[in-house]
N, C-alpha and C. Protein backbone atom coordinates (compact mmCIF):
# COMPACT_ATOMS: atom_id res chain seq x y z
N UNK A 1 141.12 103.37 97.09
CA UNK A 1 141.84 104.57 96.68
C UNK A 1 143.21 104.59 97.35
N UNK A 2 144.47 105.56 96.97
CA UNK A 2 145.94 105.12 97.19
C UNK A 2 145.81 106.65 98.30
N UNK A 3 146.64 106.78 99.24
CA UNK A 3 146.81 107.67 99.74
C UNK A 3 146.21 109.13 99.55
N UNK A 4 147.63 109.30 98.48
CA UNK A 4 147.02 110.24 97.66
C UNK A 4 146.47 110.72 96.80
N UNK A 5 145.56 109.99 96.22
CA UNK A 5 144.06 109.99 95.83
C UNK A 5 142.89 110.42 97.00
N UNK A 6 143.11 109.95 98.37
CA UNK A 6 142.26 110.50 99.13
C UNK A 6 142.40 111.30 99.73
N UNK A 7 143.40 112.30 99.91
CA UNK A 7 144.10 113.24 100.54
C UNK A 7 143.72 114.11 99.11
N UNK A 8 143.68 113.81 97.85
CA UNK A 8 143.83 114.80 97.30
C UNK A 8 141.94 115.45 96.57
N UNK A 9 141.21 114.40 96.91
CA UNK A 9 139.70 114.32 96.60
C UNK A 9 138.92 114.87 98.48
N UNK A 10 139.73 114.86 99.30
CA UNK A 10 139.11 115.01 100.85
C UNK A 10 138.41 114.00 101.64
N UNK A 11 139.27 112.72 101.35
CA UNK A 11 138.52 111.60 102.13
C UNK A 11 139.13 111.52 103.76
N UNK A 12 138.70 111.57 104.71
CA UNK A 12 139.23 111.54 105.92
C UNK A 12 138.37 110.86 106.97
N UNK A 13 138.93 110.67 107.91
CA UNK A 13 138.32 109.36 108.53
C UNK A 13 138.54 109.62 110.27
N UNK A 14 137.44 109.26 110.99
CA UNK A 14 137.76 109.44 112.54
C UNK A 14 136.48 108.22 112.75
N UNK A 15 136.95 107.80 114.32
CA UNK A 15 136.28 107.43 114.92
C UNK A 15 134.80 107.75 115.08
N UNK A 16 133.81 106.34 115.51
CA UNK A 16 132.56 106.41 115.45
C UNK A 16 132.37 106.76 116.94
N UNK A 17 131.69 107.42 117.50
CA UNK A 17 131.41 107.02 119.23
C UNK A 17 129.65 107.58 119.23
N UNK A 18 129.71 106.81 120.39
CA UNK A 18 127.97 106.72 120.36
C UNK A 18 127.90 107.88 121.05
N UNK A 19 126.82 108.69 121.33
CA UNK A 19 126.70 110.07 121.96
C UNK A 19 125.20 110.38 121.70
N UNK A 20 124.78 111.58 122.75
CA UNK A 20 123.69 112.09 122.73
C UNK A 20 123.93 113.17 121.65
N UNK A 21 122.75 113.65 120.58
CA UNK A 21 123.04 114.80 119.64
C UNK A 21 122.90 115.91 121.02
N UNK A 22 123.71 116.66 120.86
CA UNK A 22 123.32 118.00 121.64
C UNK A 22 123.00 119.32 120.99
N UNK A 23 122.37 119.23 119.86
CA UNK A 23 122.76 120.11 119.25
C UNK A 23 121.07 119.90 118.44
N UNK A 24 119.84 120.92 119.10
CA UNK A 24 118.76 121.25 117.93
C UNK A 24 118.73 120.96 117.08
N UNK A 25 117.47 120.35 115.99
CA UNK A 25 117.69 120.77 114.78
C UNK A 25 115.97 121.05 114.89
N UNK A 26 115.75 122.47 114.49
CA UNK A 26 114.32 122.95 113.54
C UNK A 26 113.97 122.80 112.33
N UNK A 27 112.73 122.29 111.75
CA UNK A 27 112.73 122.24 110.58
C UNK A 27 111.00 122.38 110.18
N UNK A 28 110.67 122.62 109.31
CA UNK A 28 109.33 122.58 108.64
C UNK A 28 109.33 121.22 107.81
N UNK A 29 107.85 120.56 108.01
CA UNK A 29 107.76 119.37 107.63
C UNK A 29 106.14 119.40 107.23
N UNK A 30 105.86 118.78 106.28
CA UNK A 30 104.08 118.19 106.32
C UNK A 30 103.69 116.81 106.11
N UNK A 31 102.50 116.55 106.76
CA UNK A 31 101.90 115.45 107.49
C UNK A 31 101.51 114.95 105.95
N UNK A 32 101.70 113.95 105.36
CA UNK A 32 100.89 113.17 104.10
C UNK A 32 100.59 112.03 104.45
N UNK A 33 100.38 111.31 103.64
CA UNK A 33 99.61 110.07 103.92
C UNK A 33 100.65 108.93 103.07
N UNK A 34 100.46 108.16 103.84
CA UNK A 34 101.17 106.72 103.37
C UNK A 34 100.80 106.30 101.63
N UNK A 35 102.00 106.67 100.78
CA UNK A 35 101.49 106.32 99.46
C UNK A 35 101.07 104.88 99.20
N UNK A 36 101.64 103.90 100.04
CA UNK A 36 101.28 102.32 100.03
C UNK A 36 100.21 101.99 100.09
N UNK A 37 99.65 103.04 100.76
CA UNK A 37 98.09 102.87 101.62
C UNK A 37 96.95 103.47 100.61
N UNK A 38 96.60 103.99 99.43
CA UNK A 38 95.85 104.51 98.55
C UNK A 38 95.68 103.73 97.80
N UNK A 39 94.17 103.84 97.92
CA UNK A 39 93.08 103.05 96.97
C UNK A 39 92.30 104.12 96.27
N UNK A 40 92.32 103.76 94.64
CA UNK A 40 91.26 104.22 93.84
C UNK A 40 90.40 103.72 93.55
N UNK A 41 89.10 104.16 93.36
CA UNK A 41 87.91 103.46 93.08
C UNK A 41 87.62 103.97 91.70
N UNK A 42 87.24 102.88 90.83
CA UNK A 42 87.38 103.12 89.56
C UNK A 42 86.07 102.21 88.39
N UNK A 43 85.07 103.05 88.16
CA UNK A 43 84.34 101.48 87.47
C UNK A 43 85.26 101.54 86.39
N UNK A 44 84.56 99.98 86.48
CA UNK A 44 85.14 99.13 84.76
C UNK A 44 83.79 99.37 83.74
N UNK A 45 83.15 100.04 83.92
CA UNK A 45 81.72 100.34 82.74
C UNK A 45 81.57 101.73 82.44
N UNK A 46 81.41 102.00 81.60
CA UNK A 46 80.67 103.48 81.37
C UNK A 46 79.14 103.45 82.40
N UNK A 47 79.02 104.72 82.83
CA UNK A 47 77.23 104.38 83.13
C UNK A 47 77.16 106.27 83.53
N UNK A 48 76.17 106.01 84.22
CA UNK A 48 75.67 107.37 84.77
C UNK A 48 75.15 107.49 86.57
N UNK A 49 76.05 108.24 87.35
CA UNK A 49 75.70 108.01 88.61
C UNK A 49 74.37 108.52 89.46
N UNK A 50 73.79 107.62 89.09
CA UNK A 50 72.07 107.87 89.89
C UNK A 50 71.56 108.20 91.39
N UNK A 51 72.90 107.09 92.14
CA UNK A 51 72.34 107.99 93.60
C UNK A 51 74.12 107.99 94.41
N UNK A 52 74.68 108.68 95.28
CA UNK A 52 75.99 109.32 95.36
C UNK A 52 75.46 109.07 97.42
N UNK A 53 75.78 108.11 97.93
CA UNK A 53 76.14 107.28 98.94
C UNK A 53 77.28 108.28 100.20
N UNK A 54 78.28 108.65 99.42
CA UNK A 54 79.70 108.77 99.98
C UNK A 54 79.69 110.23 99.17
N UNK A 55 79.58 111.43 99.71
CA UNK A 55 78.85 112.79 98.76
C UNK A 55 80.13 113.82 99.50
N UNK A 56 81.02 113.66 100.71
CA UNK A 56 82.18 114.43 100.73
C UNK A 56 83.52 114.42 101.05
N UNK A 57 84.57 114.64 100.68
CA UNK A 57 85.97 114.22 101.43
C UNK A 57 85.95 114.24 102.69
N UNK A 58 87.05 113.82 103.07
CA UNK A 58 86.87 113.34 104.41
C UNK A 58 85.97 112.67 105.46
N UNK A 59 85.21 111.82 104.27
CA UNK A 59 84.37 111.11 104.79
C UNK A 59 85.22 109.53 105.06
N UNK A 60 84.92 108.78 106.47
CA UNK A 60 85.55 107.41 106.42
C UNK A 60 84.77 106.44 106.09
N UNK A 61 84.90 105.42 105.49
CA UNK A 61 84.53 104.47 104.65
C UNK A 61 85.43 103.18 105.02
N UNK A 62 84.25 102.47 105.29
CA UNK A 62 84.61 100.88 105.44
C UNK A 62 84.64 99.85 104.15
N UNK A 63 85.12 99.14 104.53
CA UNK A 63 85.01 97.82 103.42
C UNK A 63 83.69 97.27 102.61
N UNK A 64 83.47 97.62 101.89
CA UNK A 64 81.67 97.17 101.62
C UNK A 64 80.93 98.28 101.30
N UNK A 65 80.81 99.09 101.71
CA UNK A 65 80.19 100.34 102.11
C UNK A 65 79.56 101.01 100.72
N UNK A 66 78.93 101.03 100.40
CA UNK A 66 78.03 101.89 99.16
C UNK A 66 78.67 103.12 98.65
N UNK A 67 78.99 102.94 98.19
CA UNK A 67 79.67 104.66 97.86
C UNK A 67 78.95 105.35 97.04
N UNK A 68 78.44 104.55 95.77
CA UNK A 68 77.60 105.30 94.46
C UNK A 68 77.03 103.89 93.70
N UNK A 69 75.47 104.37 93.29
CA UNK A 69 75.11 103.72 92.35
C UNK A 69 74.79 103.90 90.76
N UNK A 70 75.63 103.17 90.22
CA UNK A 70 75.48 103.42 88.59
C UNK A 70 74.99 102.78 87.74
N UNK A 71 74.28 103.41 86.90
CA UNK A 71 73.09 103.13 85.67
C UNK A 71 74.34 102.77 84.38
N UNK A 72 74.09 101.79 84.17
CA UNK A 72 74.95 101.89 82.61
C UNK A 72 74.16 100.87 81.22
N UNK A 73 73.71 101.16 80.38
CA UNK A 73 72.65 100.52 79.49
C UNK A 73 73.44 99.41 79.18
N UNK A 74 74.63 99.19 79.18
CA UNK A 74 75.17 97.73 78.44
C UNK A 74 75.48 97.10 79.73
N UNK A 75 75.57 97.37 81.04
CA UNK A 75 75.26 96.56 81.93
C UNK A 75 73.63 96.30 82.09
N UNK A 76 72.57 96.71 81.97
CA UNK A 76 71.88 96.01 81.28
C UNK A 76 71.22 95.18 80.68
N UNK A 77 71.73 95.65 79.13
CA UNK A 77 71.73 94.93 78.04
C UNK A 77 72.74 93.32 78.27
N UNK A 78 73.60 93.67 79.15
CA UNK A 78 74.01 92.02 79.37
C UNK A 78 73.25 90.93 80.48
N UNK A 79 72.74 91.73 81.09
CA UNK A 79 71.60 91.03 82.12
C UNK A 79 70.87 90.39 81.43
N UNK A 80 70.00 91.23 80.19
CA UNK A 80 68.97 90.85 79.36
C UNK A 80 69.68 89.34 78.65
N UNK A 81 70.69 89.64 78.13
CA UNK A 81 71.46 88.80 77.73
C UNK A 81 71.77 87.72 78.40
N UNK A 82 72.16 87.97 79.62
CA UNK A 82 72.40 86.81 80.27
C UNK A 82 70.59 86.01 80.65
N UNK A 83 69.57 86.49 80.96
CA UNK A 83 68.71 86.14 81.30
C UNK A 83 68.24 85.34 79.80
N UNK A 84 68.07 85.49 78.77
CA UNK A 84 67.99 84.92 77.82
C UNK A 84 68.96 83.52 77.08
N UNK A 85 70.10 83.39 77.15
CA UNK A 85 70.44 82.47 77.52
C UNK A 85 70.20 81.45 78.41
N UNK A 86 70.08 81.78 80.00
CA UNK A 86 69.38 80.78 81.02
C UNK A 86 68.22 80.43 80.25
N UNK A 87 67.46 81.20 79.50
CA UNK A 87 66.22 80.63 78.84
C UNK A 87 66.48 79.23 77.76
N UNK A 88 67.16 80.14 76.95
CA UNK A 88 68.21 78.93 76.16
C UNK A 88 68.72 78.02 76.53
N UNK A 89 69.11 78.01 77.75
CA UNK A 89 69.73 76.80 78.40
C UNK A 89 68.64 75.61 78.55
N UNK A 90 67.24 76.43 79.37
CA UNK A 90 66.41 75.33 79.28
C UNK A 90 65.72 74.86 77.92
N UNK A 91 65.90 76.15 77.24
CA UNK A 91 64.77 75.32 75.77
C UNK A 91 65.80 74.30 75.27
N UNK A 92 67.00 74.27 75.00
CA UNK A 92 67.81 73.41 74.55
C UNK A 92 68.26 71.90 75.16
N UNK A 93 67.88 71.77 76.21
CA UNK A 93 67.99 70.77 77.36
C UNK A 93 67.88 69.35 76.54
N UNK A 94 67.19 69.25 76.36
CA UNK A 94 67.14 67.88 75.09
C UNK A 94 67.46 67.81 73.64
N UNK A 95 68.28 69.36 73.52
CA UNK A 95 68.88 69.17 71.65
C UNK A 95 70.15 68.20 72.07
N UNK A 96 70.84 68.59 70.70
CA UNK A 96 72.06 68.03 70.86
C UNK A 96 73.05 68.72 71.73
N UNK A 97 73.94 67.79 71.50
CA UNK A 97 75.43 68.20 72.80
C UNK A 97 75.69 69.75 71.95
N UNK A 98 75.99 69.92 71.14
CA UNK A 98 76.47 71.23 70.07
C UNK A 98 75.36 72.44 70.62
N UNK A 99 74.60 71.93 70.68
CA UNK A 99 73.05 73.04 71.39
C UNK A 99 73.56 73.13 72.57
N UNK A 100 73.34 72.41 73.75
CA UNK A 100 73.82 72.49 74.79
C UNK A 100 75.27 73.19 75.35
N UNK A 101 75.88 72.37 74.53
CA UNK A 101 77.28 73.07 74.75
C UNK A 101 77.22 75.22 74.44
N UNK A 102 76.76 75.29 73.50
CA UNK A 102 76.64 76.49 73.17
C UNK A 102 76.19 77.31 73.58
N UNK A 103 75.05 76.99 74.14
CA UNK A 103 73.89 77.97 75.26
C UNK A 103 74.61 77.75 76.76
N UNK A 104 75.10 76.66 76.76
CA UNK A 104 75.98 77.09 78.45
C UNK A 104 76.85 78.14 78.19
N UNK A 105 77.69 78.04 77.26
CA UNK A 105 78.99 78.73 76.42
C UNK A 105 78.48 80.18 76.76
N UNK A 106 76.91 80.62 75.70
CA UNK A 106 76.84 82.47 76.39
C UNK A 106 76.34 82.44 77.77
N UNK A 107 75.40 81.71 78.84
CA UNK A 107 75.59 81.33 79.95
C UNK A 107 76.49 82.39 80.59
N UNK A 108 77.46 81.44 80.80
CA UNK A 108 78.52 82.00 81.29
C UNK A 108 79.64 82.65 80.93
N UNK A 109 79.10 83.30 79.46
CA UNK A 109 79.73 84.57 78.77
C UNK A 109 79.22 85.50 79.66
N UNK A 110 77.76 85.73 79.47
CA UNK A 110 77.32 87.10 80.07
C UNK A 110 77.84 87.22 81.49
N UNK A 111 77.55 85.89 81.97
CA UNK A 111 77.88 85.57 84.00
C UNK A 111 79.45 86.29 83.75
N UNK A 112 79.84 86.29 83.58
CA UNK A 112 82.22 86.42 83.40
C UNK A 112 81.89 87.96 83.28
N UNK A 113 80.90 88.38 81.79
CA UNK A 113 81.24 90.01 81.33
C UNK A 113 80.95 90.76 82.85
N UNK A 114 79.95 90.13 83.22
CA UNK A 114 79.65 91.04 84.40
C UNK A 114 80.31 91.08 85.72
N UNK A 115 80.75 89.76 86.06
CA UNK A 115 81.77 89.76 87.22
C UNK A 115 82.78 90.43 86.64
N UNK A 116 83.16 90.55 85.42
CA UNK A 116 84.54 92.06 84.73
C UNK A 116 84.64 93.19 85.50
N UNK A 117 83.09 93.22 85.26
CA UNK A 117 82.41 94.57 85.81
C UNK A 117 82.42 94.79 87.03
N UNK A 118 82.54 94.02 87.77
CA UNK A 118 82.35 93.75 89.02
C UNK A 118 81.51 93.65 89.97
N UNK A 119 80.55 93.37 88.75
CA UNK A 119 78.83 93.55 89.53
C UNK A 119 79.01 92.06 90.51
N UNK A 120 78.44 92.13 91.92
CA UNK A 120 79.07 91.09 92.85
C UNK A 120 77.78 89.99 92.58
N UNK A 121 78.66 88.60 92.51
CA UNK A 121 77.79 87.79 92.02
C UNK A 121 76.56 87.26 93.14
N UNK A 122 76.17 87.87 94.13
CA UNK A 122 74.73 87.94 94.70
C UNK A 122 73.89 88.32 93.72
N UNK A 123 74.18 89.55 93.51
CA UNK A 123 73.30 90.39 92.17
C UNK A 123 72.99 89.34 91.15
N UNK A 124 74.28 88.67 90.59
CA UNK A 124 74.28 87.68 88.96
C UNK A 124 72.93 86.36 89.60
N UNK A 125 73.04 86.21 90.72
CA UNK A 125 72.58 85.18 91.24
C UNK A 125 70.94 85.66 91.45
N UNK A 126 70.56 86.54 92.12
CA UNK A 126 69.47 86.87 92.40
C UNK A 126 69.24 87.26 90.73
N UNK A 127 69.33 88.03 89.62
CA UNK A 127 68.65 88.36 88.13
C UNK A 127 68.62 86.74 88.24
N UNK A 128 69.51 85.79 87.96
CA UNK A 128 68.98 84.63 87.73
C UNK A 128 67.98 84.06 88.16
N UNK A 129 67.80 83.81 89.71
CA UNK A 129 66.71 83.43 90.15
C UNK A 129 65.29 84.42 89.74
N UNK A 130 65.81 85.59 90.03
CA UNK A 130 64.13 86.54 90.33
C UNK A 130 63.53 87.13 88.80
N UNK A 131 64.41 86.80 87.76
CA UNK A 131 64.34 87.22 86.02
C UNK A 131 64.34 89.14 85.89
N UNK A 132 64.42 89.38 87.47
CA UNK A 132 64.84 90.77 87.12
C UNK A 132 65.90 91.72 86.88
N UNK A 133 66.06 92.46 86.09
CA UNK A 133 67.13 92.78 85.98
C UNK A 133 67.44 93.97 86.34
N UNK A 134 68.75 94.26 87.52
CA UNK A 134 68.97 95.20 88.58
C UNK A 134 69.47 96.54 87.52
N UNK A 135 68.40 97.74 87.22
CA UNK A 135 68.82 98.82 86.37
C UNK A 135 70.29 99.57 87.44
N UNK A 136 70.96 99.30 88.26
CA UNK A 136 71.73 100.09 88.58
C UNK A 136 72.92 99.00 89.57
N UNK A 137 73.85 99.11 89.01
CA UNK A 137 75.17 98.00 90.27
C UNK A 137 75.51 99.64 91.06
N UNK A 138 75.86 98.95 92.45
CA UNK A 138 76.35 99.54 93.39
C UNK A 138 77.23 99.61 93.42
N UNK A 139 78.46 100.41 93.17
CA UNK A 139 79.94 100.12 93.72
C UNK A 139 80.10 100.38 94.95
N UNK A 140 80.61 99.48 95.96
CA UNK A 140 81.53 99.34 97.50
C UNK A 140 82.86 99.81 97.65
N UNK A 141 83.25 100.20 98.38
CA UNK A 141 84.98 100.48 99.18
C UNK A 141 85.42 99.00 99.14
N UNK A 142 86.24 99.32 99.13
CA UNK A 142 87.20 98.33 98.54
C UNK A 142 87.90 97.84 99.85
N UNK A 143 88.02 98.65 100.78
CA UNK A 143 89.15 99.22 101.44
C UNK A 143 88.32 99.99 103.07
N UNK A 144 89.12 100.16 103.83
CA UNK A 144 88.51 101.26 105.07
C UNK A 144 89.51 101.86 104.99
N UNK A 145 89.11 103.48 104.99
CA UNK A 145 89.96 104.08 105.04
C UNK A 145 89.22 105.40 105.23
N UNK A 146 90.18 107.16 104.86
CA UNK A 146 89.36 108.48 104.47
C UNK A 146 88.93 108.70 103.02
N UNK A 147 88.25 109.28 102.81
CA UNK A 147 88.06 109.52 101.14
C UNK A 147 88.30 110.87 100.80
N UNK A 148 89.96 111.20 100.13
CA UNK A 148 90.88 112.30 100.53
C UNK A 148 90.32 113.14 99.00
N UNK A 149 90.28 111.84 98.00
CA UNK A 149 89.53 112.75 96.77
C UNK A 149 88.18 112.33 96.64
N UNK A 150 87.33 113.46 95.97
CA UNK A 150 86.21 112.95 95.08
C UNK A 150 85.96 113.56 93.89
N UNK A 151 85.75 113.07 93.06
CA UNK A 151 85.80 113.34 91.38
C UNK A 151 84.06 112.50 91.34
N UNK A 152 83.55 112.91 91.46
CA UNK A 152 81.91 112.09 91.08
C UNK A 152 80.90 112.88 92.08
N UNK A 153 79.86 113.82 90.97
CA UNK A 153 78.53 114.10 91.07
C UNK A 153 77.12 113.14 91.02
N UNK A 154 76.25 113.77 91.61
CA UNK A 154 75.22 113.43 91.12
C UNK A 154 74.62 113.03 89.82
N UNK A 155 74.57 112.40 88.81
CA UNK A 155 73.74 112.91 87.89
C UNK A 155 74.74 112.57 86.44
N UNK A 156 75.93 112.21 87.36
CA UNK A 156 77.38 112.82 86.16
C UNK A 156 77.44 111.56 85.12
N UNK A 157 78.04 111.81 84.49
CA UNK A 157 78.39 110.41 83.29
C UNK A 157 79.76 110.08 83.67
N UNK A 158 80.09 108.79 83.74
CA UNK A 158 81.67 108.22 84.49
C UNK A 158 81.80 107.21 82.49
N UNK A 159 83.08 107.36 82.99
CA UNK A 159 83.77 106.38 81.71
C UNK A 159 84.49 105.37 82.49
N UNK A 160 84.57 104.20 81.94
CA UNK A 160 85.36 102.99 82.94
C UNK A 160 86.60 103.75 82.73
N UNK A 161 87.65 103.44 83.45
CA UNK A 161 88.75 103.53 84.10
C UNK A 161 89.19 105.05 84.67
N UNK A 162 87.62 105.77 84.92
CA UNK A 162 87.75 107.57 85.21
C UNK A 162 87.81 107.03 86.64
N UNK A 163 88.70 107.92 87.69
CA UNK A 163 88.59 107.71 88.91
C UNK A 163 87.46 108.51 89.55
N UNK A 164 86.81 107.69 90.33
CA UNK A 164 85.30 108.20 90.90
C UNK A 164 86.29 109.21 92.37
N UNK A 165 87.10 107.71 93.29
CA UNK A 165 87.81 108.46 94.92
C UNK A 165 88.67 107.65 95.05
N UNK A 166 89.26 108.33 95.84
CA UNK A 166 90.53 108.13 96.02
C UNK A 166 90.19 108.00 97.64
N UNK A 167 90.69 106.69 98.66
CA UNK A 167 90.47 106.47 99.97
C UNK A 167 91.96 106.05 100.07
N UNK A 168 92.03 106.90 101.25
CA UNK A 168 93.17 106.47 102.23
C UNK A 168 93.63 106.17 103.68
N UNK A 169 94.35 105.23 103.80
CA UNK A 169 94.11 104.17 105.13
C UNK A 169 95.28 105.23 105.87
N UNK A 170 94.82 106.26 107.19
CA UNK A 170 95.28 107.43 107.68
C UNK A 170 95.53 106.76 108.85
N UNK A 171 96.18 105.47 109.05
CA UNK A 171 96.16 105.08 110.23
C UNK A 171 98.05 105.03 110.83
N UNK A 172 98.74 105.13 109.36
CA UNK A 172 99.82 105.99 109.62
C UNK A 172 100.30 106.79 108.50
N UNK A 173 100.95 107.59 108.54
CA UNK A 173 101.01 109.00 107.90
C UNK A 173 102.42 108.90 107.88
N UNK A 174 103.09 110.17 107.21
CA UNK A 174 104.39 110.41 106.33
C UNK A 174 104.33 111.63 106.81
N UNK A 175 105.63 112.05 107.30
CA UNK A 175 105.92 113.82 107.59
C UNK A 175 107.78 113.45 106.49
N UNK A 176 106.93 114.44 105.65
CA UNK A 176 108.50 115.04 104.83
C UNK A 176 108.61 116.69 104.83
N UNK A 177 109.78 116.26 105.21
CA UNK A 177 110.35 117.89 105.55
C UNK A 177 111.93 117.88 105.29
N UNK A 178 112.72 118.54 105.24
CA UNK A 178 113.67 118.99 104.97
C UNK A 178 115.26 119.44 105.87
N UNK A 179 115.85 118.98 106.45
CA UNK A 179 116.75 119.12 107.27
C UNK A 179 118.29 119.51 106.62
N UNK A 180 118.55 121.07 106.80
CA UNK A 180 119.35 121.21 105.79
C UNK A 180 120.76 121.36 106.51
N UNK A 181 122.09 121.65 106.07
CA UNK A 181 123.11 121.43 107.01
C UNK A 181 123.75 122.75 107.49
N UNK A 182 123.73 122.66 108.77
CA UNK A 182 124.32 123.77 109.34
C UNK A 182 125.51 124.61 108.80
């Protein structure tokens, strides 16, 4: 800018010097939580929540930790599915490559739909071995943290991508407040 351009807009200029503020400032502020730090817990299935683990806010929650178990018929119906295939796998063992190839193929269709789901593959592993099929996946914390929301009853019907809780890692916090000018 030319002289007077900044003389005529109020640009003016002094020295920096280091100094103690001497001079108060009061203000009102509130304590929140680190937005970086929030985790939602969310199934990927429709189902119905049968038993409720993690039942109030402000409850803390570790990594792993049970929170809720959910019933959902097409998780399931893909167990069944998947267990029937492994069957297929062995009746087909001596067809052709086209047989074989195909029955591995839903194999590890159903094995994939369900790790989607996030059913943890101990579970996929044990229906395989034990031919039973687990009527309810557990969802875990994801995360350690507080559990600041809860949106999930007893009893309730969840849709995949409905948020069940909301956990947050309170190990540092956010104060916004307002500092206005004298």
């Amino acid at each position: 800018l030319s002289d007077s351009d900044q003389r005529r807009i109020g640009v003016t200029f002094t020295r920096v010097d280091r100094s103690p503020l001497s001079r108060q400032v009061r203000t009102v502020a509130q304590v929140t939580y680190d937005e970086t730090r929030v985790n939602q817990v969310v199934p990927r299935i429709d189902g119905y929540v049968e038993a409720l683990y993690v039942n109030a806010t402000g409850q803390p929650v570790t990594p792993g930790q049970p929170l809720f178990a959910l019933y959902s018929p097409m998780l399931v119906t893909t167990q069944q599915e998947l267990l029937l295939a492994q069957r297929l796998v062995g009746q087909v063992a001596a067809g052709t490559p086209d047989a074989i190839q195909g029955a591995a193929s839903l194999l590890e269709s159903a094995r994939t739909r369900l790790l989607y789901w996030e059913v943890p593959p101990d579970v996929i592993a044990r229906v395989l071995q034990t031919g039973v099929i687990e009527r309810t996946v557990t969802l875990r914390s994801p995360v350690s943290g507080v559990v600041v929301e809860k949106s999930v009853l007893g009893g309730q019907r969840l849709m995949a991508g409905e948020v069940a809780y909301k956990i947050v890692d309170l190990s540092r916090v956010w104060i916004e407040g307002e500092v206005f000018e004298p």
